[in-house]
C-alpha atoms as a PDB file:
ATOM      1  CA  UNK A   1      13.294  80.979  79.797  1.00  0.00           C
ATOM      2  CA  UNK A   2      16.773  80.246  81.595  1.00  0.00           C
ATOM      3  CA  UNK A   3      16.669  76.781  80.323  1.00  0.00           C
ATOM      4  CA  UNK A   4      16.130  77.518  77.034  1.00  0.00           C
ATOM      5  CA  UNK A   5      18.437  80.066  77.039  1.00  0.00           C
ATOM      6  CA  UNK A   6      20.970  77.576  78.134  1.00  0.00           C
ATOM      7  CA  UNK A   7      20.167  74.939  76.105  1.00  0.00           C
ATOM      8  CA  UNK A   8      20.544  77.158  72.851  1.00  0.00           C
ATOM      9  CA  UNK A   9      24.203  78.647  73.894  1.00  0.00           C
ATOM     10  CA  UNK A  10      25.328  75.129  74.614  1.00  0.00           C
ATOM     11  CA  UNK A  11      23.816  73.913  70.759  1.00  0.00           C
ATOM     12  CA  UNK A  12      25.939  76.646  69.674  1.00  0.00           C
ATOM     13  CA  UNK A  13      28.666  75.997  71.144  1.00  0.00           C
ATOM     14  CA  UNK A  14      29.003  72.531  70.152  1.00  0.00           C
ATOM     15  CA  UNK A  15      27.851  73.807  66.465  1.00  0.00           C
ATOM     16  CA  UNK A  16      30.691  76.280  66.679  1.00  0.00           C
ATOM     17  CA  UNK A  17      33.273  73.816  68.143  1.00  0.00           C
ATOM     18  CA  UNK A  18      32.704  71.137  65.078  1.00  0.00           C
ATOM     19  CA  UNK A  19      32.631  74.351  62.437  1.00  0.00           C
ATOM     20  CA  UNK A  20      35.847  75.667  63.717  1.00  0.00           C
ATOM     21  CA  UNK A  21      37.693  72.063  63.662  1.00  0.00           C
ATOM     22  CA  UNK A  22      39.095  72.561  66.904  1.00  0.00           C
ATOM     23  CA  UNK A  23      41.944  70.009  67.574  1.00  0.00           C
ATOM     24  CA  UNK A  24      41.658  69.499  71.143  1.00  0.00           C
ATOM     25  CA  UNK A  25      37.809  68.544  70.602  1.00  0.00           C
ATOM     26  CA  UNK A  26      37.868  66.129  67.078  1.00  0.00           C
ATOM     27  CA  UNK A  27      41.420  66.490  65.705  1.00  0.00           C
ATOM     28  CA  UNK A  28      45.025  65.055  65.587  1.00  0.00           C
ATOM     29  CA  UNK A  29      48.553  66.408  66.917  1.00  0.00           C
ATOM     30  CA  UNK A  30      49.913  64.036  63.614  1.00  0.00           C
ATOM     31  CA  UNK A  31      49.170  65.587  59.986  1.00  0.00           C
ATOM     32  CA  UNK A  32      49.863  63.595  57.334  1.00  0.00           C
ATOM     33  CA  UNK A  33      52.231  64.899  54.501  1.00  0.00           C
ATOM     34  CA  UNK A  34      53.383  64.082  50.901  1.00  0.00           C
ATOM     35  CA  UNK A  35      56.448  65.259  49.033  1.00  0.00           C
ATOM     36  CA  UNK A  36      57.800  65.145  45.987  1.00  0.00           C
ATOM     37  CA  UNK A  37      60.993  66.557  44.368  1.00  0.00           C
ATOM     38  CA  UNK A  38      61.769  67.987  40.861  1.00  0.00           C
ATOM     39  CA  UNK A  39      64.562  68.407  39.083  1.00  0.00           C
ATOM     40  CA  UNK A  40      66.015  71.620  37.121  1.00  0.00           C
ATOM     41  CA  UNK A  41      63.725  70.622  34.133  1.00  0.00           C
ATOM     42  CA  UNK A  42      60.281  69.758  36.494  1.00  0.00           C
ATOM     43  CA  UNK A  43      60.975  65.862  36.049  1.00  0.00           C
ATOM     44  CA  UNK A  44      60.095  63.829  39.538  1.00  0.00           C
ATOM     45  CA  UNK A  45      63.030  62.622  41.126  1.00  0.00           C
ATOM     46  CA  UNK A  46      62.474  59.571  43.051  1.00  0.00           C
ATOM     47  CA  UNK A  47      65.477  58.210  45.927  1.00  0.00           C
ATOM     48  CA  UNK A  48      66.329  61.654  47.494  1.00  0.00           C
ATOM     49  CA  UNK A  49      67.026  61.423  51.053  1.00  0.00           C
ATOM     50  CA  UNK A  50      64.764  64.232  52.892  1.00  0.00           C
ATOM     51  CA  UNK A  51      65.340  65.389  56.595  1.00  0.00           C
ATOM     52  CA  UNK A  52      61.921  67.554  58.073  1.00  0.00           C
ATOM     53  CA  UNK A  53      62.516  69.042  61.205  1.00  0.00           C
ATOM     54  CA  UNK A  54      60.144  71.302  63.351  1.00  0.00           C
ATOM     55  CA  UNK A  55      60.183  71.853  66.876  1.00  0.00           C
ATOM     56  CA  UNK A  56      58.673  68.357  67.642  1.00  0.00           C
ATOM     57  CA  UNK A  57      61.209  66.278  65.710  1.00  0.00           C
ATOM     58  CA  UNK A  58      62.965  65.009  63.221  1.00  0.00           C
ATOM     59  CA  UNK A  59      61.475  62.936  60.501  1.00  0.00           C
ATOM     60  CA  UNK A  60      63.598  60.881  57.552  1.00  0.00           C
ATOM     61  CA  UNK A  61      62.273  59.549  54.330  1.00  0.00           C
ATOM     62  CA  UNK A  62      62.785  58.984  50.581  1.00  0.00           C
ATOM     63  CA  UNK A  63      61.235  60.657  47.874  1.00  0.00           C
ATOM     64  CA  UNK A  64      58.596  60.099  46.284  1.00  0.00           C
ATOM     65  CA  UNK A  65      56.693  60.490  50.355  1.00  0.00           C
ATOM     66  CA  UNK A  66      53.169  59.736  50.044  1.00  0.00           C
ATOM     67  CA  UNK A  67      52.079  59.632  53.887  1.00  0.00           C
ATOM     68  CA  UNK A  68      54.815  60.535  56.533  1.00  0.00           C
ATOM     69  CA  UNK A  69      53.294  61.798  59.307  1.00  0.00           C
ATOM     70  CA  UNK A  70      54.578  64.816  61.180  1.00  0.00           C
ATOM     71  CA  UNK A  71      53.636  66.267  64.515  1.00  0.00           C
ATOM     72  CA  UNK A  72      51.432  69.829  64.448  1.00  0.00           C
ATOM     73  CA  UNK A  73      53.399  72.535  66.030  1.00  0.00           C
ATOM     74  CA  UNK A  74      53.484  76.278  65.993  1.00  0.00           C
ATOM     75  CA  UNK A  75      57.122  76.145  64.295  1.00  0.00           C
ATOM     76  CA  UNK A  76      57.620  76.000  60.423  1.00  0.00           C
ATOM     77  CA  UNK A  77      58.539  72.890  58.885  1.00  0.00           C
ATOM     78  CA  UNK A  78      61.998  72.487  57.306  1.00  0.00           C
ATOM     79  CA  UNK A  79      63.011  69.911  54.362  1.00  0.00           C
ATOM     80  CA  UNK A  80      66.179  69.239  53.001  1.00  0.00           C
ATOM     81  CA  UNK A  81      66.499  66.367  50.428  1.00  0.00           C
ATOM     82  CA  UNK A  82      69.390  65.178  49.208  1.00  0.00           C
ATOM     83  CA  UNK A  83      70.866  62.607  46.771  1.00  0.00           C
ATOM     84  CA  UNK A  84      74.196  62.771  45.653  1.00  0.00           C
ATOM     85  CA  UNK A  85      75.214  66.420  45.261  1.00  0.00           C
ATOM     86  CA  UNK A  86      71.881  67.341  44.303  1.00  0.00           C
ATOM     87  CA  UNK A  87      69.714  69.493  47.120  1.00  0.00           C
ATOM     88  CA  UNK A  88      66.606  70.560  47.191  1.00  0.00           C
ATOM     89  CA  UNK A  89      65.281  72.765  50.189  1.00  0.00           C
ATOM     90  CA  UNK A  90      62.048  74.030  51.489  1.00  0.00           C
ATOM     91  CA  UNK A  91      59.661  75.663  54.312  1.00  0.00           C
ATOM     92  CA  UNK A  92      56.717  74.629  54.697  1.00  0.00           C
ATOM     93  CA  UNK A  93      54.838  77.350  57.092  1.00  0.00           C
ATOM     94  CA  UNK A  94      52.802  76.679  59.998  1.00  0.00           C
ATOM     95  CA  UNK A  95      49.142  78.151  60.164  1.00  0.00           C
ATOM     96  CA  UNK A  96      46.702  78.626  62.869  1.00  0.00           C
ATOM     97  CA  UNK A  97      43.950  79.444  60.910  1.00  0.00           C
ATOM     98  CA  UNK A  98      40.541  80.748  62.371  1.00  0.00           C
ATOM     99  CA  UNK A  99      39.808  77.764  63.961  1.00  0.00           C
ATOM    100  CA  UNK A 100      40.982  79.017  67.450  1.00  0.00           C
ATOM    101  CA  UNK A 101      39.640  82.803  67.055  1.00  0.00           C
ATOM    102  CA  UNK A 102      36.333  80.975  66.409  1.00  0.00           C
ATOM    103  CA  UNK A 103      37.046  78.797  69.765  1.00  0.00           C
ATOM    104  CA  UNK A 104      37.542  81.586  71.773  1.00  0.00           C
ATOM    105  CA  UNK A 105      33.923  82.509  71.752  1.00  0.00           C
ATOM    106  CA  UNK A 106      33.129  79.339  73.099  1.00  0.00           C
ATOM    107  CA  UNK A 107      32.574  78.557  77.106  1.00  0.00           C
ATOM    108  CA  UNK A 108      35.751  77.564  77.887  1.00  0.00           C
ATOM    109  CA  UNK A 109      37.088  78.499  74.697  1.00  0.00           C
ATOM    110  CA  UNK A 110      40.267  80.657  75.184  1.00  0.00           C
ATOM    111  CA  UNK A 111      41.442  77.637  77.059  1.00  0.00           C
ATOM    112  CA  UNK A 112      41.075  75.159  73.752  1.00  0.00           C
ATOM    113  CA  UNK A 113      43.076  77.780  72.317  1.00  0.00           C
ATOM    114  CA  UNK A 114      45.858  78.061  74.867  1.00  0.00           C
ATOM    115  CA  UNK A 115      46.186  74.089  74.801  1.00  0.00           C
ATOM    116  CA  UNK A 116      45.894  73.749  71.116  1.00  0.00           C
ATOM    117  CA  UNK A 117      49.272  76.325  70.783  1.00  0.00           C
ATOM    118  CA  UNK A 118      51.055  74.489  73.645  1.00  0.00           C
ATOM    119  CA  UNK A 119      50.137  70.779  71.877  1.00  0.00           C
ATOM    120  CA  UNK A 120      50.448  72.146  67.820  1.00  0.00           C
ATOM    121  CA  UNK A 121      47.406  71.041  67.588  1.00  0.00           C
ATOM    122  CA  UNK A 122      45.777  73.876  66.092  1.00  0.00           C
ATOM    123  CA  UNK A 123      48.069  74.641  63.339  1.00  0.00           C
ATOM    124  CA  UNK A 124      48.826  72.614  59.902  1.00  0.00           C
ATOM    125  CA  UNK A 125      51.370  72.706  57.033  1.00  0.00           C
ATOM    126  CA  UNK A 126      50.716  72.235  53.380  1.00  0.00           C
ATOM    127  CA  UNK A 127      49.933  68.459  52.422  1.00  0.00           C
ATOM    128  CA  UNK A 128      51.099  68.036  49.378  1.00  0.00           C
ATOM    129  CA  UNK A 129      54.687  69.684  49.003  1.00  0.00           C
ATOM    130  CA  UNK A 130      57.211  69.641  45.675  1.00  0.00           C
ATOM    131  CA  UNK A 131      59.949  70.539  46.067  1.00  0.00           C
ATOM    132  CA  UNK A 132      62.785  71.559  43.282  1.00  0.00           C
ATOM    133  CA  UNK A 133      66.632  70.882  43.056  1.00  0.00           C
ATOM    134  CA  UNK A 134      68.622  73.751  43.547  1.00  0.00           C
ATOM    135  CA  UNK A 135      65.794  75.818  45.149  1.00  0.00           C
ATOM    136  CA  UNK A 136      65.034  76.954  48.543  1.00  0.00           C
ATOM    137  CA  UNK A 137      61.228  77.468  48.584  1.00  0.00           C
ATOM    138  CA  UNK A 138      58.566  78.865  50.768  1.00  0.00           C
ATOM    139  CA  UNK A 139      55.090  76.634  51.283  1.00  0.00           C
ATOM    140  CA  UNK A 140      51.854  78.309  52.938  1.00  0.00           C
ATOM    141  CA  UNK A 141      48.905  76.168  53.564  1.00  0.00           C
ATOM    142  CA  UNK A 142      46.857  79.321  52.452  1.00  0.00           C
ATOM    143  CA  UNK A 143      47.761  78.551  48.685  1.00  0.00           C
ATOM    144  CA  UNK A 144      46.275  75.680  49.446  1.00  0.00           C
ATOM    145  CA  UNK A 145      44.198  73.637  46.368  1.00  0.00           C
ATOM    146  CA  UNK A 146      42.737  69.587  46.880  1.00  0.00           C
ATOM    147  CA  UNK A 147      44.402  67.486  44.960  1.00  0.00           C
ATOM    148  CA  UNK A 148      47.137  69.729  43.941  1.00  0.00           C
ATOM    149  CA  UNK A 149      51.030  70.191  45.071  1.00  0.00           C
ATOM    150  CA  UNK A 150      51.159  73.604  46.740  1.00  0.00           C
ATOM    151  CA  UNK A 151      52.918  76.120  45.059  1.00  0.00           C
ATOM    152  CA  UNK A 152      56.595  76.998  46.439  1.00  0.00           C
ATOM    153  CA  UNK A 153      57.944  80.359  46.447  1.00  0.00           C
ATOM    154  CA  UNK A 154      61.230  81.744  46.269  1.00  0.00           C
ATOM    155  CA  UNK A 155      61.963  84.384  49.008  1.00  0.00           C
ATOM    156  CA  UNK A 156      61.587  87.015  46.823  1.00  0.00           C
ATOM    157  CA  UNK A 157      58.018  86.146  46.010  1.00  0.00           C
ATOM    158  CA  UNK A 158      58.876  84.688  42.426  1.00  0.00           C
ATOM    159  CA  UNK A 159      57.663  80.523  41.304  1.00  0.00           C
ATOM    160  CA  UNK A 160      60.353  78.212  40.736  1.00  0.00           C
ATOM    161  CA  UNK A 161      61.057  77.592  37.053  1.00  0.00           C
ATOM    162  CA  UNK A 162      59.113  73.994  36.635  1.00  0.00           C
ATOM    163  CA  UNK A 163      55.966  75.364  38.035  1.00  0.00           C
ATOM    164  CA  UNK A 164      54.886  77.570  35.284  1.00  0.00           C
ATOM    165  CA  UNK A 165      56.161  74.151  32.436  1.00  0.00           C
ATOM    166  CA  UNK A 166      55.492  70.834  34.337  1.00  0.00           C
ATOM    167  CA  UNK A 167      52.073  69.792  34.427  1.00  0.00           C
ATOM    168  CA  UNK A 168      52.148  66.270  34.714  1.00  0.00           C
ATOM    169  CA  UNK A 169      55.966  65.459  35.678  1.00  0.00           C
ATOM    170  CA  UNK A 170      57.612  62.318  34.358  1.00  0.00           C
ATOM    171  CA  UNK A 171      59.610  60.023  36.647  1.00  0.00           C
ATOM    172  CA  UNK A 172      63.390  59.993  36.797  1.00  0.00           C
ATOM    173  CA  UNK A 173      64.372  56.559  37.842  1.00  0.00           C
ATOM    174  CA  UNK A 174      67.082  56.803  40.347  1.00  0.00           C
ATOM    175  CA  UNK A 175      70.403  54.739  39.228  1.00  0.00           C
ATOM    176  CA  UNK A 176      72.918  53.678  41.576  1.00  0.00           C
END
């Protein structure tokens, strides 16, 4: 009776651990981003110097960014791109997500959560990020859609301009 007892709490525990995507047991400290910026009009702007910087590091690349991979951390991502005088700014926010609540009813499982805050590895930013020139914009992983750029908002809770007109943005060659 002990034994099976046993048996079953360990089953779920192992079933819980792979449903609540605990880092520490199958995931990354890395997440993998893209970015994109827009201009006034919700045209892609391609060249634009970006800085991201959360508590981990800093990370440099040029726009269009299709895989740069940033450590997980509890702090919220920053992004400034830049090309000539043109700026475009953003936040992308860090989420735990249920993933450790769920861990915490596992044997052992307030520690997974105690070393996935301390490594990052529990939390995650949007993947796919646009950002607009002349904007500062706000990016939670909870407005979250596959195969879609997250929607930015502006800190008083209102879209950006080119998100309500630019479906399918067309590329602004950069000219030097």
């Amino acid at each position: 009776m002990i034994c099976s007892l046993i048996v079953r709490l360990g089953a779920l525990a192992l079933l819980g651990a792979q449903l609540s995507g605990c880092a520490t047991l199958t995931g990354d400290g890395t997440q993998s981003l893209q970015i994109d910026t827009m201009d006034e009009q919700g045209h892609v702007i391609e060249g634009m110097r970006c800085k991201l910087t959360n508590a981990s590091s800093d990370y440099f690349a040029d726009t269009p960014v299709y895989d740069i991979q940033v450590h997980r951390s509890a702090s919220d991502l920053h992004i400034k791109c830049q090309l000539g005088d043109r700026v475009a700014e953003g936040t992308a926010v860090s989420r735990g997500g249920l993933r450790g609540t769920a861990a915490m009813l596992l044997p052992g499982g307030s520690a997974y959560v105690v070393i996935d805050h301390l490594t990052g590895y529990r939390y995650t930013y949007p993947a796919w990020i646009r950002l607009q020139v002349g904007e500062k914009l706000r990016f939670d992983a909870s407005n979250e859609t596959a195969g879609k750029p997250v929607p930015g908002f502006r800190p008083d809770g209102t879209p950006p301009q080119y998100a309500s007109t630019a479906k399918k943005p067309q590329a602004i060659v950069r000219s030097d």
